[in-house]
C-alpha atoms as a PDB file:
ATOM      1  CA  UNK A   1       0.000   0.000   0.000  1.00  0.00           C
ATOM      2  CA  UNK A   2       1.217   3.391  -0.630  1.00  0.00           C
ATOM      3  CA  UNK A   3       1.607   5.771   2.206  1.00  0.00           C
ATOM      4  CA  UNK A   4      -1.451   7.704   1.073  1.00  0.00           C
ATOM      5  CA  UNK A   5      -3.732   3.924   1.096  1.00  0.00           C
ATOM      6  CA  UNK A   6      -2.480   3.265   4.844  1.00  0.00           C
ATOM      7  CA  UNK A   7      -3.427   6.645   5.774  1.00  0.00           C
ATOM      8  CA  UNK A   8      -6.755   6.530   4.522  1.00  0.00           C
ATOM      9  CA  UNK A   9      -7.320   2.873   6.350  1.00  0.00           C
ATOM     10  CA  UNK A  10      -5.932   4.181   9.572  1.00  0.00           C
ATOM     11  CA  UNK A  11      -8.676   7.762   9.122  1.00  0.00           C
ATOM     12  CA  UNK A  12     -11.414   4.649   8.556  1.00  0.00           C
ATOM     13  CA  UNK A  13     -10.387   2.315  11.440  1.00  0.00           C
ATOM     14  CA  UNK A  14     -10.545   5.229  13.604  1.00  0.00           C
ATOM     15  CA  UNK A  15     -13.840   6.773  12.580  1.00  0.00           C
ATOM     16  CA  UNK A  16     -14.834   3.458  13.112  1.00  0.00           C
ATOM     17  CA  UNK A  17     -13.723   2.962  16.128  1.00  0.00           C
ATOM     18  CA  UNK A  18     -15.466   6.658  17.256  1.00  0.00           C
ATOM     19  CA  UNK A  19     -18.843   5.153  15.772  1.00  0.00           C
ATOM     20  CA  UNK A  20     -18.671   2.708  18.075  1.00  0.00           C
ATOM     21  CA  UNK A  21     -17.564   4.349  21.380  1.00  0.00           C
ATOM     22  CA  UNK A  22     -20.065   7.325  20.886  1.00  0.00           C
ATOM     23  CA  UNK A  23     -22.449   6.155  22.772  1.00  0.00           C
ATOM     24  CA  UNK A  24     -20.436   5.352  25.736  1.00  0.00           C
ATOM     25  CA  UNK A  25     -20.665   7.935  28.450  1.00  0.00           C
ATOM     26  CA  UNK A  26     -17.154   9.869  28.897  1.00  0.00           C
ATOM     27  CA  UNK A  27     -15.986   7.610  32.611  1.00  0.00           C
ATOM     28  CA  UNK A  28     -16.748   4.833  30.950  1.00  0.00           C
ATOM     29  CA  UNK A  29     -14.700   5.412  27.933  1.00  0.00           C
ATOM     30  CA  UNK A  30     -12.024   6.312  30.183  1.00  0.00           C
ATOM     31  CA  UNK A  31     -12.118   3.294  32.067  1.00  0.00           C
ATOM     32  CA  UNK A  32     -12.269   1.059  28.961  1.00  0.00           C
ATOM     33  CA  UNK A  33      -8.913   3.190  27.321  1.00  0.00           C
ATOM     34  CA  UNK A  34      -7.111   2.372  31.040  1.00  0.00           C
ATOM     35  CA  UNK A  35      -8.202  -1.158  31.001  1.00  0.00           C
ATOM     36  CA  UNK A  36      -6.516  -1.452  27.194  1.00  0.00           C
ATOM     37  CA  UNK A  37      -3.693   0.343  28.689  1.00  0.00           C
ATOM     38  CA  UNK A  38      -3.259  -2.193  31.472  1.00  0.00           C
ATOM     39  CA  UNK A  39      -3.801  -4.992  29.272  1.00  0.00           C
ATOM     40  CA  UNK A  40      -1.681  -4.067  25.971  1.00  0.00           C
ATOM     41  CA  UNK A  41       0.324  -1.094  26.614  1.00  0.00           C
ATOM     42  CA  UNK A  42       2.254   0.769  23.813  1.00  0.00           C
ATOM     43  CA  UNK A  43       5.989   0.598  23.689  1.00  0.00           C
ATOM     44  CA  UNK A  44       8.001   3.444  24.566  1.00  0.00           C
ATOM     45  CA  UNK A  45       8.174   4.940  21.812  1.00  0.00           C
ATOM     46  CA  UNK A  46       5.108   3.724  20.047  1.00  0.00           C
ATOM     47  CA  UNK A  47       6.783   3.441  16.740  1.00  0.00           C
ATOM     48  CA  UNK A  48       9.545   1.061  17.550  1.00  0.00           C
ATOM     49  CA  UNK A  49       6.654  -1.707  16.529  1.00  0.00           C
ATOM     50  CA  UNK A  50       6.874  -0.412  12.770  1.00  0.00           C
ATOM     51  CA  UNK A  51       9.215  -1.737  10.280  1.00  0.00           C
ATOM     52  CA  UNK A  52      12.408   0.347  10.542  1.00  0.00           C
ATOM     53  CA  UNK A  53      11.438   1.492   6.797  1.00  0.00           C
ATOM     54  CA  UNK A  54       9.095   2.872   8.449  1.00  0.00           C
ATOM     55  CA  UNK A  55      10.192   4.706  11.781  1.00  0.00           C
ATOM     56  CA  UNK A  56       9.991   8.580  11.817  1.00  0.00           C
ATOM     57  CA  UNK A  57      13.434   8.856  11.203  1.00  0.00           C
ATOM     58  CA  UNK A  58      13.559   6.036   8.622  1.00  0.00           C
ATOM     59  CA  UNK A  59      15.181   8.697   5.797  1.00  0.00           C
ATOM     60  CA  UNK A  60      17.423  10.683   7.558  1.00  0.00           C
ATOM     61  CA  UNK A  61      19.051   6.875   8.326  1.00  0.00           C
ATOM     62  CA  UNK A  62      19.620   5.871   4.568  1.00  0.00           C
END
């Protein structure tokens, strides 16, 4: 996918996911993001999970 095509799926997934946490009152979001939090948290920093070709820094490297 180009970088434009994994933009646009990451804008969907996270429409997505806003269609179905609206509903939710704002505590209980909350709780549910510190639960996730708890259960998965991100790495420090969150990018280090990409492919290097694709870390922020990726073309200063090369």
């Amino acid at each position: 996918m180009t970088p434009e095509e994994r933009a646009e799926v990451f804008v969907g997934l996270e429409r997505t996911m806003e269609a179905i946490l609206a509903h939710l009152s704002p505590e209980e979001r909350r709780r549910r993001r510190d639960a996730s939090r708890m259960l998965d948290p991100r790495p420090t920093p969150w990018w280090k999970n990409l492919r290097r070709s694709a870390w922020p820094d990726a073309d200063a490297a090369d």
